[in-house]
PDB file of N, CA and C in Angstrom:
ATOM      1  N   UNK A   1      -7.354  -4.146  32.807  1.00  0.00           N
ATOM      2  CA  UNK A   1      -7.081  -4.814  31.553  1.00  0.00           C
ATOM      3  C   UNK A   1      -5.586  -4.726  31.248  1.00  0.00           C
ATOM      4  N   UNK A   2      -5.186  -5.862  30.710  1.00  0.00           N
ATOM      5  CA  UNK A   2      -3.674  -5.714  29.928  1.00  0.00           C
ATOM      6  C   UNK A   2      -3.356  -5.903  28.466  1.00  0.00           C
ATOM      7  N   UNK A   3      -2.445  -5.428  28.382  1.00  0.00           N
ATOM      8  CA  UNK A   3      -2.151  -5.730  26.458  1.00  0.00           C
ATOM      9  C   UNK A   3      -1.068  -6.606  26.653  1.00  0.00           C
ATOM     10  N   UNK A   4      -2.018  -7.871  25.673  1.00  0.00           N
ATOM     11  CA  UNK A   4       0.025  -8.864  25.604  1.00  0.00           C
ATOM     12  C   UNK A   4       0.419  -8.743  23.928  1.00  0.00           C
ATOM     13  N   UNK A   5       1.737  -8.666  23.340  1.00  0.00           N
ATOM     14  CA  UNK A   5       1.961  -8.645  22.329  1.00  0.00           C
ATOM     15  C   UNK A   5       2.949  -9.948  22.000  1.00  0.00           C
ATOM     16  N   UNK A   6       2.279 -10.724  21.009  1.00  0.00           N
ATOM     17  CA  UNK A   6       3.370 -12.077  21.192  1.00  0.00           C
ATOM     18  C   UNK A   6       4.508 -11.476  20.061  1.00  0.00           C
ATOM     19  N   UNK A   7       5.800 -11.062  20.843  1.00  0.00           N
ATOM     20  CA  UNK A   7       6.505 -10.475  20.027  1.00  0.00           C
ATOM     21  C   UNK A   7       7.596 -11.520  18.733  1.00  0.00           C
ATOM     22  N   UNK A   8       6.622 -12.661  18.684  1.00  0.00           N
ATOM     23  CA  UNK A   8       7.671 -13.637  17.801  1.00  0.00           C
ATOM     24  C   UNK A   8       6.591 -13.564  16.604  1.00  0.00           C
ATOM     25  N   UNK A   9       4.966 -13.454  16.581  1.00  0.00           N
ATOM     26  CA  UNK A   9       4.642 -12.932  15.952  1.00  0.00           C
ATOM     27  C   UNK A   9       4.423 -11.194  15.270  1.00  0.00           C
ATOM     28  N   UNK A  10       5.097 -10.628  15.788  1.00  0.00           N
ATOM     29  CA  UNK A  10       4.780  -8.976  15.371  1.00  0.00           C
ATOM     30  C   UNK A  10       5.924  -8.801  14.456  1.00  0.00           C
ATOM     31  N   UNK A  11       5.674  -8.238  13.604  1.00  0.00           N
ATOM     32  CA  UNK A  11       6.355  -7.715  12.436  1.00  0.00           C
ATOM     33  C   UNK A  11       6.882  -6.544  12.326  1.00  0.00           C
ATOM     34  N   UNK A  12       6.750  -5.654  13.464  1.00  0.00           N
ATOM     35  CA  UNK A  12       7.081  -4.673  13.417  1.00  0.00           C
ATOM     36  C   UNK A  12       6.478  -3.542  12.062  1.00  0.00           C
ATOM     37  N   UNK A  13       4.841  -3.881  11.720  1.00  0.00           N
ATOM     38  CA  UNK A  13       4.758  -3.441  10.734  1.00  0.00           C
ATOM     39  C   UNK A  13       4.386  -1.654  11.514  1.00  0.00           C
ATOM     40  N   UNK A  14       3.969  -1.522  12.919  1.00  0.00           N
ATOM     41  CA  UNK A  14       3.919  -0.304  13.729  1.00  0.00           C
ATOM     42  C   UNK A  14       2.380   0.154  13.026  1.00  0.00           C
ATOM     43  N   UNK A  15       1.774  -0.381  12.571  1.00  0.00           N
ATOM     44  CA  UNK A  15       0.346   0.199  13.076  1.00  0.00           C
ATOM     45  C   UNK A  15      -0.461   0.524  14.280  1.00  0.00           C
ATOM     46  N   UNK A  16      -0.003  -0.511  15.270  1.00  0.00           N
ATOM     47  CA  UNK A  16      -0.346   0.347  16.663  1.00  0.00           C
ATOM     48  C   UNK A  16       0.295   1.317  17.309  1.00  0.00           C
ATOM     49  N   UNK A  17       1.498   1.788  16.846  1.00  0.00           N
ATOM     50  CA  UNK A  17       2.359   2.731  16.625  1.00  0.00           C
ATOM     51  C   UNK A  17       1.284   4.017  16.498  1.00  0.00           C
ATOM     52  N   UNK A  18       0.996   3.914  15.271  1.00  0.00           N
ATOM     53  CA  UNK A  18       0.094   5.361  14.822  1.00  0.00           C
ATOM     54  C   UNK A  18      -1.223   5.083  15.576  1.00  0.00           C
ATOM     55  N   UNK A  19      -1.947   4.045  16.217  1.00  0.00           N
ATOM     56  CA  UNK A  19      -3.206   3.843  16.089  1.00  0.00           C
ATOM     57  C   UNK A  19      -3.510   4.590  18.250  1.00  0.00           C
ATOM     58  N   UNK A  20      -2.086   3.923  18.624  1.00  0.00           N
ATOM     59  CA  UNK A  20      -1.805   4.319  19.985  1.00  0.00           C
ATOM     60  C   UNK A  20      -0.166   4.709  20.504  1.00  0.00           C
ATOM     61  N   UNK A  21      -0.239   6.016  19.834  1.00  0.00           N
ATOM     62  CA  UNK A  21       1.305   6.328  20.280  1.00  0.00           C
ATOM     63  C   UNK A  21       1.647   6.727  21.425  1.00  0.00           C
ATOM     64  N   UNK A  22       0.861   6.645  22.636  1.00  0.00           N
ATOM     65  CA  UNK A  22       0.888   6.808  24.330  1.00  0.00           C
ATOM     66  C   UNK A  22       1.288   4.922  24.808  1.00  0.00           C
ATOM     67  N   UNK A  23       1.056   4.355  24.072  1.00  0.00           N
ATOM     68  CA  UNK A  23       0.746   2.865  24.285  1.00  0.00           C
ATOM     69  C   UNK A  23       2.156   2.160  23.773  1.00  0.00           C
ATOM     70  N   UNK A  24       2.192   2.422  22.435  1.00  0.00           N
ATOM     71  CA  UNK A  24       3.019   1.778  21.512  1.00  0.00           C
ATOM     72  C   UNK A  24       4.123   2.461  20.912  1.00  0.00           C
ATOM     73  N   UNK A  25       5.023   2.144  21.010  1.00  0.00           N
ATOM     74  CA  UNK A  25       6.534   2.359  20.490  1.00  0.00           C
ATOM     75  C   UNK A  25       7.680   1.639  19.933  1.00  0.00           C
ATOM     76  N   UNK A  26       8.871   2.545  19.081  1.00  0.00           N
ATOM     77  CA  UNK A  26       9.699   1.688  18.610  1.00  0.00           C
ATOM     78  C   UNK A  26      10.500   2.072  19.402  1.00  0.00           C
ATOM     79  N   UNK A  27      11.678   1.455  19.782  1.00  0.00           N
ATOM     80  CA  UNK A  27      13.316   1.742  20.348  1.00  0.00           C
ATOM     81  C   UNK A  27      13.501   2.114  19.199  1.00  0.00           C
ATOM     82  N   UNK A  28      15.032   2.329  19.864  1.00  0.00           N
ATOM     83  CA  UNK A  28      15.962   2.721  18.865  1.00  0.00           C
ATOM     84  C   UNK A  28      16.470   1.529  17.661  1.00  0.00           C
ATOM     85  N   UNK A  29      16.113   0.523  17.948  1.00  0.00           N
ATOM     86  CA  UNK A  29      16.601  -0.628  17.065  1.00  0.00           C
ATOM     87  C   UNK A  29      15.461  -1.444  16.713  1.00  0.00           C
ATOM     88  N   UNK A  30      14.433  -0.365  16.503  1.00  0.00           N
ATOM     89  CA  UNK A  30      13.352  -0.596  15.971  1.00  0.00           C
ATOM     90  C   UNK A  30      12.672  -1.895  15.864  1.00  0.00           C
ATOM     91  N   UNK A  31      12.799  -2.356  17.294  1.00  0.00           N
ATOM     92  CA  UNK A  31      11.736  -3.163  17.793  1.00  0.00           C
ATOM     93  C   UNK A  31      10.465  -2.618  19.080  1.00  0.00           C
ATOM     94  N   UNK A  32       9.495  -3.471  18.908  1.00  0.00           N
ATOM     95  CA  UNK A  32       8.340  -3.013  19.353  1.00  0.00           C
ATOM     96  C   UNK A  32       8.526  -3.003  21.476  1.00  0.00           C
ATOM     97  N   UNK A  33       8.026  -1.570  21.669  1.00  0.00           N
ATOM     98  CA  UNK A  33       8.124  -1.876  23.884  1.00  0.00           C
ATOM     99  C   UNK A  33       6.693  -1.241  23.363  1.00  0.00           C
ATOM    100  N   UNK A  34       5.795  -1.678  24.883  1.00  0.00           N
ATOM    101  CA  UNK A  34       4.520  -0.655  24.940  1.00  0.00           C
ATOM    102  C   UNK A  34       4.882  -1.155  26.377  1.00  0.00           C
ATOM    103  N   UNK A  35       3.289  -0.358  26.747  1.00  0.00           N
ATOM    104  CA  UNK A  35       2.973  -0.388  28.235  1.00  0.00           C
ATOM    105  C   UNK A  35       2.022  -1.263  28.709  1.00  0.00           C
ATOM    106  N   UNK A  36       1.776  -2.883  29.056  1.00  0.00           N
ATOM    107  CA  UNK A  36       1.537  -3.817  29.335  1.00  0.00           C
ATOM    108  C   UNK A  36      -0.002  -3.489  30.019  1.00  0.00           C
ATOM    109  N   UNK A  37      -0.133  -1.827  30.931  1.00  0.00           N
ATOM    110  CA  UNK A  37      -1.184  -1.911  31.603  1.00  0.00           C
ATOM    111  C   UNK A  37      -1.572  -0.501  31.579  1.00  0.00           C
ATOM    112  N   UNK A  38      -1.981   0.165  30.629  1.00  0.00           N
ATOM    113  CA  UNK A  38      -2.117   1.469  29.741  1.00  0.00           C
ATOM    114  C   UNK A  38      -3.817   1.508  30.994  1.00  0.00           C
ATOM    115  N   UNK A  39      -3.802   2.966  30.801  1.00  0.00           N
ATOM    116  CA  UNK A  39      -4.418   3.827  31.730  1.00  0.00           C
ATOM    117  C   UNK A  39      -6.212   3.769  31.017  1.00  0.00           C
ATOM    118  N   UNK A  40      -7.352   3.525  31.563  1.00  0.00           N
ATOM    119  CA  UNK A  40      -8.905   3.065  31.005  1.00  0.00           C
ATOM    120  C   UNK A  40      -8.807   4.398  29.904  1.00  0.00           C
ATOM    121  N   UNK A  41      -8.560   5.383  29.562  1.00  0.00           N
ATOM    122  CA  UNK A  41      -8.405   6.351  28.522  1.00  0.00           C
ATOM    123  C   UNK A  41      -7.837   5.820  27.305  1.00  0.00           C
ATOM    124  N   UNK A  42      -7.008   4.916  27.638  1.00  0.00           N
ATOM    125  CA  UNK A  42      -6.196   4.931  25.915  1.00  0.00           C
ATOM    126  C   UNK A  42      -7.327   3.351  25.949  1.00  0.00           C
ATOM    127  N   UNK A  43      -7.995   2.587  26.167  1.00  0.00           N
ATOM    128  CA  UNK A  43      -8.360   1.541  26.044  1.00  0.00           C
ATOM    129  C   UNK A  43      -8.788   1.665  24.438  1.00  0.00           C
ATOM    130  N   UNK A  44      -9.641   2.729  24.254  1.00  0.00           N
ATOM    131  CA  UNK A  44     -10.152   2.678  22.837  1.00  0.00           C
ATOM    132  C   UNK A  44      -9.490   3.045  21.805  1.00  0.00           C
ATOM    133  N   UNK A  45      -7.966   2.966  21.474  1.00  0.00           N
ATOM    134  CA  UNK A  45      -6.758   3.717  20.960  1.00  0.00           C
ATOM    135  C   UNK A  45      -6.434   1.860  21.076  1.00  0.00           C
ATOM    136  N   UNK A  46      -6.502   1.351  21.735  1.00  0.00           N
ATOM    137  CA  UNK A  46      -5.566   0.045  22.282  1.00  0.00           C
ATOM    138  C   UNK A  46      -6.497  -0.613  21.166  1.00  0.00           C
ATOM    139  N   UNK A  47      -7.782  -1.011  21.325  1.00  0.00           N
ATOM    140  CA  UNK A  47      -8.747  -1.600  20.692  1.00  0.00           C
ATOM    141  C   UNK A  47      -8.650  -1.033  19.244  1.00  0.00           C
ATOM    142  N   UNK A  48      -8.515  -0.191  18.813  1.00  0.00           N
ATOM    143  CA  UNK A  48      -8.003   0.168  17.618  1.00  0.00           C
ATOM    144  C   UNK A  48      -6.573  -0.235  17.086  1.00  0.00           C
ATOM    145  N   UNK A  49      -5.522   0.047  17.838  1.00  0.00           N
ATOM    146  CA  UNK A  49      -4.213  -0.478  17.565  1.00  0.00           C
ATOM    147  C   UNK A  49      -4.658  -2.498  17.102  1.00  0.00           C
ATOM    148  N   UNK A  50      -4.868  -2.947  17.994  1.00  0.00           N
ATOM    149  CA  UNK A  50      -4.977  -4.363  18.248  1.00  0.00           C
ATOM    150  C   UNK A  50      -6.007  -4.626  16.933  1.00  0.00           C
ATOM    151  N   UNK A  51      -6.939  -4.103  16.619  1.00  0.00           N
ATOM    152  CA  UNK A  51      -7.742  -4.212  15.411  1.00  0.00           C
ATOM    153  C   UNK A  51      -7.005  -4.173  13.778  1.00  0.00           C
ATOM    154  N   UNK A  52      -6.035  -2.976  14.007  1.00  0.00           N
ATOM    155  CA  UNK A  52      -4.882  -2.430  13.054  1.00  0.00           C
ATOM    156  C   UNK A  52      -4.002  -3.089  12.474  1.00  0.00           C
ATOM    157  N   UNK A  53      -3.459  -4.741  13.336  1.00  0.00           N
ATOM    158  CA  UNK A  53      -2.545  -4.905  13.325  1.00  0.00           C
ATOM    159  C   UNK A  53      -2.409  -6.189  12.429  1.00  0.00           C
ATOM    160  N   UNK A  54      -1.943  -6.004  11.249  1.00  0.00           N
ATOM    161  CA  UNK A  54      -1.956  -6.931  10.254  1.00  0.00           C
ATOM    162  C   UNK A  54      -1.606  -8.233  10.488  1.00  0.00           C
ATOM    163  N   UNK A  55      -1.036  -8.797  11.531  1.00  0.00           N
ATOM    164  CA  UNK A  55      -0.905 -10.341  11.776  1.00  0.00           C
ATOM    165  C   UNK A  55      -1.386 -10.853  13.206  1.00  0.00           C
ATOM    166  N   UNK A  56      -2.021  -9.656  13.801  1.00  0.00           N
ATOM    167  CA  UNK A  56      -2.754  -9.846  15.078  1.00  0.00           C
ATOM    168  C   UNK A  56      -1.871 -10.564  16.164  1.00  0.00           C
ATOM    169  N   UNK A  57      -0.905  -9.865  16.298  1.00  0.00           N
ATOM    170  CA  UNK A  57      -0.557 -10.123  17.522  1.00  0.00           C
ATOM    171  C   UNK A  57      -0.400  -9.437  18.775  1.00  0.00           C
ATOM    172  N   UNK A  58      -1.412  -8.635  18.594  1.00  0.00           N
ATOM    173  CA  UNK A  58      -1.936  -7.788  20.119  1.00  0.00           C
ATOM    174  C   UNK A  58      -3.185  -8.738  20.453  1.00  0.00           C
ATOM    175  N   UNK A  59      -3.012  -8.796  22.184  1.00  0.00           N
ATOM    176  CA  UNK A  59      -4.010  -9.583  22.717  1.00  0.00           C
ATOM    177  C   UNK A  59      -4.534  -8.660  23.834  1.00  0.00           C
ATOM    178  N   UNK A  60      -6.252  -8.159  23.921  1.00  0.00           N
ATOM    179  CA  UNK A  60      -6.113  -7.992  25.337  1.00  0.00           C
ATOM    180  C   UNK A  60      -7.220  -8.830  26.144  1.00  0.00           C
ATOM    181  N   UNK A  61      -6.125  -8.662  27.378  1.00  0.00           N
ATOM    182  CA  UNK A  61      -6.487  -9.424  28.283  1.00  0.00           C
ATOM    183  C   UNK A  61      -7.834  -9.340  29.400  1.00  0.00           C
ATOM    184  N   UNK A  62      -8.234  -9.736  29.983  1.00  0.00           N
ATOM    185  CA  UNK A  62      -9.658  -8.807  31.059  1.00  0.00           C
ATOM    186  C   UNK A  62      -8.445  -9.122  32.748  1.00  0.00           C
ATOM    187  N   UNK A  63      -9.396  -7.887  33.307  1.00  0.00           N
ATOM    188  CA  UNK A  63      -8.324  -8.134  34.980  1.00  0.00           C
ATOM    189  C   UNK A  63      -8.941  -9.351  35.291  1.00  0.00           C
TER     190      UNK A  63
END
């Protein structure tokens, strides 16, 4: 599975931030990086983040 984040919609409001902080992160200039292909453990952290996210722009994908 992959996570896509359409980053022209994300707001940087960082709820998947708290929801998956192995997954999701800010830089230093507090825009959004994650990890595109996160390990079957955080899946349910991901599914929560992506649920979290007030303008829904986490997508995941199937392999």
């Amino acid at each position: 599975m992959r996570v896509r984040v359409d980053l022209t919609l994300c707001q940087t409001h960082a709820q998947c931030v708290f929801a998956a902080p192995e997954v999701f992160a800010l830089d230093d200039d507090d825009e959004l990086v994650y990890d595109a292909t996160p390990g079957d453990a955080s899946w349910p952290a991901v599914e929560q983040a992506a649920r979290a996210c007030p303008v829904q722009a986490i997508f995941l994908d199937g392999d």
